[in-house]
N, C-alpha and C. Protein backbone atom coordinates (compact mmCIF):
# COMPACT_ATOMS: atom_id res chain seq x y z
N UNK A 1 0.85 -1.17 0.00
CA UNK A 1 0.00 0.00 0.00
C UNK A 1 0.90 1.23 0.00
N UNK A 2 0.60 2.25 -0.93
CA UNK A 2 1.31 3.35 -0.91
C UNK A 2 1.12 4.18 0.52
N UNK A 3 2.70 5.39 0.55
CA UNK A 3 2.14 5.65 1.96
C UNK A 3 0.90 7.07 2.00
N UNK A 4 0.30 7.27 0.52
CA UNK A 4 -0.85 8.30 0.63
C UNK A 4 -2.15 7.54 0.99
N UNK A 5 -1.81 5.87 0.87
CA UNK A 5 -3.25 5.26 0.98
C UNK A 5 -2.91 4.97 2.55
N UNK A 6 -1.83 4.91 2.78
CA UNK A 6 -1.58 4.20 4.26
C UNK A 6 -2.42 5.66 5.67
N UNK A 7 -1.51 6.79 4.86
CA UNK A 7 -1.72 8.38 5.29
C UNK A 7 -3.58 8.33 5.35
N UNK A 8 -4.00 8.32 4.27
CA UNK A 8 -5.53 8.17 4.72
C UNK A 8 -6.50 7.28 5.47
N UNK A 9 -5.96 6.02 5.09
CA UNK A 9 -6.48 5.40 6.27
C UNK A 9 -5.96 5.39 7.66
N UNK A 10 -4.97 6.06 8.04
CA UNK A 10 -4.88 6.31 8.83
C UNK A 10 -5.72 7.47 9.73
N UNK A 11 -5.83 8.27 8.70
CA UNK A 11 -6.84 9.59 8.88
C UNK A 11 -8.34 9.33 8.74
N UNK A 12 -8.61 8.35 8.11
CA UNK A 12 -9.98 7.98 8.52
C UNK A 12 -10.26 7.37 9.51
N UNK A 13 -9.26 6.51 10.63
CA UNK A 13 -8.99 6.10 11.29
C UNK A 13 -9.42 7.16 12.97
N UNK A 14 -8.74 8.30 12.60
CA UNK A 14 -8.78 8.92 14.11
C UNK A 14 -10.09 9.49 13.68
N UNK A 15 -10.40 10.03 11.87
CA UNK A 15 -11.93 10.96 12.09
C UNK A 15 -13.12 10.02 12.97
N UNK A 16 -12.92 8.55 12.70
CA UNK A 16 -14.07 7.65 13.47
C UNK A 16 -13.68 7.94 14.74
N UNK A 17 -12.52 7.62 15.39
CA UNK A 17 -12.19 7.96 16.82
C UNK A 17 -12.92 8.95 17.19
N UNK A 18 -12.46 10.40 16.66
CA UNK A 18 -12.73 11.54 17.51
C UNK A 18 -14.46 12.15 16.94
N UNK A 19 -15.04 10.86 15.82
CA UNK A 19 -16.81 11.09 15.75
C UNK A 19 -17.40 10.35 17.38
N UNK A 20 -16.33 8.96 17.50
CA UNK A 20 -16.97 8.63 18.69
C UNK A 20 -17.07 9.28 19.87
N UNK A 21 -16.02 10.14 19.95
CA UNK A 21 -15.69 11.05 21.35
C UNK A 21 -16.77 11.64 21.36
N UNK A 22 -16.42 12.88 20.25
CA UNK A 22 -17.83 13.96 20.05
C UNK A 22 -19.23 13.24 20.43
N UNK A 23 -19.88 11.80 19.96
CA UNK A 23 -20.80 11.25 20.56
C UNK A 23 -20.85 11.18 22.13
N UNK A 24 -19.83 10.84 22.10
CA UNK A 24 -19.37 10.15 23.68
C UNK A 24 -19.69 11.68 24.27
N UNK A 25 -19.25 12.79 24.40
CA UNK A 25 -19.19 13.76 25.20
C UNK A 25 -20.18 14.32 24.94
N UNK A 26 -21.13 14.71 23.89
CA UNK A 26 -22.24 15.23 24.09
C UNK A 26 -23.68 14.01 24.92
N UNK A 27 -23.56 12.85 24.77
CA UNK A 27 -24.00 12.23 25.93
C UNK A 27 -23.90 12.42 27.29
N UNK A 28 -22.51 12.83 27.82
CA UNK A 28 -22.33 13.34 28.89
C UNK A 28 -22.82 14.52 29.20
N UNK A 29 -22.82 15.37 28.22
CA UNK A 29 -22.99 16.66 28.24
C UNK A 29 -24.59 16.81 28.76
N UNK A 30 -25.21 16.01 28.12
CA UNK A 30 -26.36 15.86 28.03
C UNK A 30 -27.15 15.01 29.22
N UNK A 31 -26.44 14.58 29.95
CA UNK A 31 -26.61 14.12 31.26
C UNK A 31 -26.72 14.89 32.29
N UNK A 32 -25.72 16.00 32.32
CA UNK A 32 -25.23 17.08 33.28
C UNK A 32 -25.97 18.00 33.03
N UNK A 33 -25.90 19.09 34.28
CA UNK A 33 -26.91 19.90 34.70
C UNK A 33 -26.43 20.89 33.07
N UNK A 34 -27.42 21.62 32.93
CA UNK A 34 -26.98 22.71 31.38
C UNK A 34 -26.70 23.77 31.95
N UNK A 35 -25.62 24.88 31.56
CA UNK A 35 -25.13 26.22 31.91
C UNK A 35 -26.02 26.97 31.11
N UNK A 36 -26.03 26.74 29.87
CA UNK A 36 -26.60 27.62 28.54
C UNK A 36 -27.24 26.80 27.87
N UNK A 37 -28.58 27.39 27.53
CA UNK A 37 -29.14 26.59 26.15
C UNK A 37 -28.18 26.97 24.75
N UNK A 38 -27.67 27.56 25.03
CA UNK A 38 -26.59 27.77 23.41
C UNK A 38 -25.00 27.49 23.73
N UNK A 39 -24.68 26.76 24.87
CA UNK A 39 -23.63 26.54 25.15
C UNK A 39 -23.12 25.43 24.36
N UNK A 40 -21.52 25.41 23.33
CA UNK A 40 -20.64 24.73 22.78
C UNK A 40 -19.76 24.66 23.48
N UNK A 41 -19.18 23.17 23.01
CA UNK A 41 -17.98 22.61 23.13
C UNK A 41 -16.79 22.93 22.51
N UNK A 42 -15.84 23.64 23.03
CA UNK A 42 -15.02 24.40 22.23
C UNK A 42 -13.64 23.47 22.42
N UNK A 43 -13.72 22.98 20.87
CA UNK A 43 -12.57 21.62 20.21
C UNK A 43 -11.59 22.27 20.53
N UNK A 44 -10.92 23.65 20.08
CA UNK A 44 -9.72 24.04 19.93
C UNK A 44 -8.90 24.61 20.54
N UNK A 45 -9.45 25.05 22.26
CA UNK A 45 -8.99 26.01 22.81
C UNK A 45 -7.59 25.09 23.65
N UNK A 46 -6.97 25.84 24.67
CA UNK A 46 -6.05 24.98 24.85
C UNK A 46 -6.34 24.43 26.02
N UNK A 47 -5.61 23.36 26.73
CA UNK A 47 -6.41 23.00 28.00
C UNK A 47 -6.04 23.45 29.50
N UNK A 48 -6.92 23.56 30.08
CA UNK A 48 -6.88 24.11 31.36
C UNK A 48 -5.61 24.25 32.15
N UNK A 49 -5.11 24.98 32.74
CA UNK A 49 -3.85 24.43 34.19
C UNK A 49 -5.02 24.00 35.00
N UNK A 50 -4.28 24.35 36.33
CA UNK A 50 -4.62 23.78 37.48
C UNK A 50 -5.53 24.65 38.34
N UNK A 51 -5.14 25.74 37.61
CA UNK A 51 -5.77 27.18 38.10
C UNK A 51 -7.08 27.21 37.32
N UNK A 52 -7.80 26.39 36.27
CA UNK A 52 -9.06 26.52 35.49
C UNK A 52 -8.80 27.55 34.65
N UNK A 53 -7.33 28.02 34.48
CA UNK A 53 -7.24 29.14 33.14
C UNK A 53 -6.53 28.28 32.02
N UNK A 54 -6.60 28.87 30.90
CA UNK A 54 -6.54 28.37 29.32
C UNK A 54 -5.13 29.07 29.02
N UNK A 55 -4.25 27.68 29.19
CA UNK A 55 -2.78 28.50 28.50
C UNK A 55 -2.10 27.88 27.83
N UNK A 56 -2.00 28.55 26.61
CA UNK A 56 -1.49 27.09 25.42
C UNK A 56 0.39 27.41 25.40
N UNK A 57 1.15 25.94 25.48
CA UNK A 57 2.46 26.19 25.52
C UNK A 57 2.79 26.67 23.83
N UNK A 58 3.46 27.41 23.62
CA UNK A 58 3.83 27.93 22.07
C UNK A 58 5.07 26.65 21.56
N UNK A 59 5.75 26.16 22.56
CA UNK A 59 6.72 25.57 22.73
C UNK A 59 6.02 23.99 22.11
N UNK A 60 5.29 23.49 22.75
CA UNK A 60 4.16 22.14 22.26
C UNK A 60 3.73 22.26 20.93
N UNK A 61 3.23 23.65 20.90
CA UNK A 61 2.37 23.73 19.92
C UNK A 61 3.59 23.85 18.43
N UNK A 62 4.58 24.42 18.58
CA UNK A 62 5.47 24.50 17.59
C UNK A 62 6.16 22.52 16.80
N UNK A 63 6.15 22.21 18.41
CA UNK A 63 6.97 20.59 17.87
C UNK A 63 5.75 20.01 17.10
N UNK A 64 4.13 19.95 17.46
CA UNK A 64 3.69 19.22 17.02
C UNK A 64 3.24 19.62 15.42
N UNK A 65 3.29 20.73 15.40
CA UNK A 65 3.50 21.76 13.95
C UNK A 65 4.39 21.32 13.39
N UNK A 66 5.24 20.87 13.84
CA UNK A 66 6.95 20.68 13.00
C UNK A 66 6.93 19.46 12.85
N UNK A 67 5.83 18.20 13.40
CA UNK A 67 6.09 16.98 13.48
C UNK A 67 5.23 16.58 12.29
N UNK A 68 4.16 17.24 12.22
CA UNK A 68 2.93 16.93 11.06
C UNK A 68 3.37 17.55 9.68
N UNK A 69 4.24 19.16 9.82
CA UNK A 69 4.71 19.27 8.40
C UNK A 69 5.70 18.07 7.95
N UNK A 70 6.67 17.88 8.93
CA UNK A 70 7.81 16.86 8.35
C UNK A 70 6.92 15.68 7.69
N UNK A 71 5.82 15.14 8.90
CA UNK A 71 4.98 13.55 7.98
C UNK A 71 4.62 13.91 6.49
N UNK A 72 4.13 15.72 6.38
CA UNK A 72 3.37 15.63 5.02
C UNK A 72 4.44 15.34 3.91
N UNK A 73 5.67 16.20 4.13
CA UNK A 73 6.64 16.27 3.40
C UNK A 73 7.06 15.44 3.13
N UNK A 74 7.44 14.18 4.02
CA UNK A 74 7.90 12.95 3.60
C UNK A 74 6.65 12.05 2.65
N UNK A 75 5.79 12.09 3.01
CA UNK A 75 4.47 11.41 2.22
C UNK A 75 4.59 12.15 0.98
N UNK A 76 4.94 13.43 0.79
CA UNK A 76 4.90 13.77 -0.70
C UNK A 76 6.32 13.53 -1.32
N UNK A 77 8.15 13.21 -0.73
CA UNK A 77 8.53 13.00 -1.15
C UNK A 77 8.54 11.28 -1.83
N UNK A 78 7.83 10.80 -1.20
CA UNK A 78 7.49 9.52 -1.25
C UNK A 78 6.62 8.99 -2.82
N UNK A 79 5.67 10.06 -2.49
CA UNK A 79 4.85 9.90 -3.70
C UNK A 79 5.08 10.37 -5.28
């Protein structure tokens, strides 16, 4: 298998994962008392400290940036 077919099924792979989560957590969600009738789940923000504030490391966020360009790059020198 080439590695663009390997690359996608791999990626179809986590989209089922993280459809099940999203199921999974709005069940929960939906269990628990409601804050807002228009209240979302916000996918992207960064995650909590310890303190309940939102602080994203730039430092994390750079390696895993640098880890996913290198995979694409190699998948396209590949191909």
């Amino acid at each position: 298998m080439s590695a663009i077919l390997q690359a996608v099924s791999r990626l179809n792979g986590a989209v089922s994962n993280l459809e099940k989560a999203a199921v999974a957590q709005e069940k929960s969600r939906a269990s628990s008392p409601k804050k807002s009738a228009t209240a979302q789940i916000d996918l992207f923000s960064a995650p909590a400290n310890q303190r309940g504030k939102y602080v994203a490391d730039p430092a994390a966020l750079a390696r895993k940036l640098d880890v996913a360009i290198e995979k694409v790059e190699q998948i396209l020198r590949e191909a």
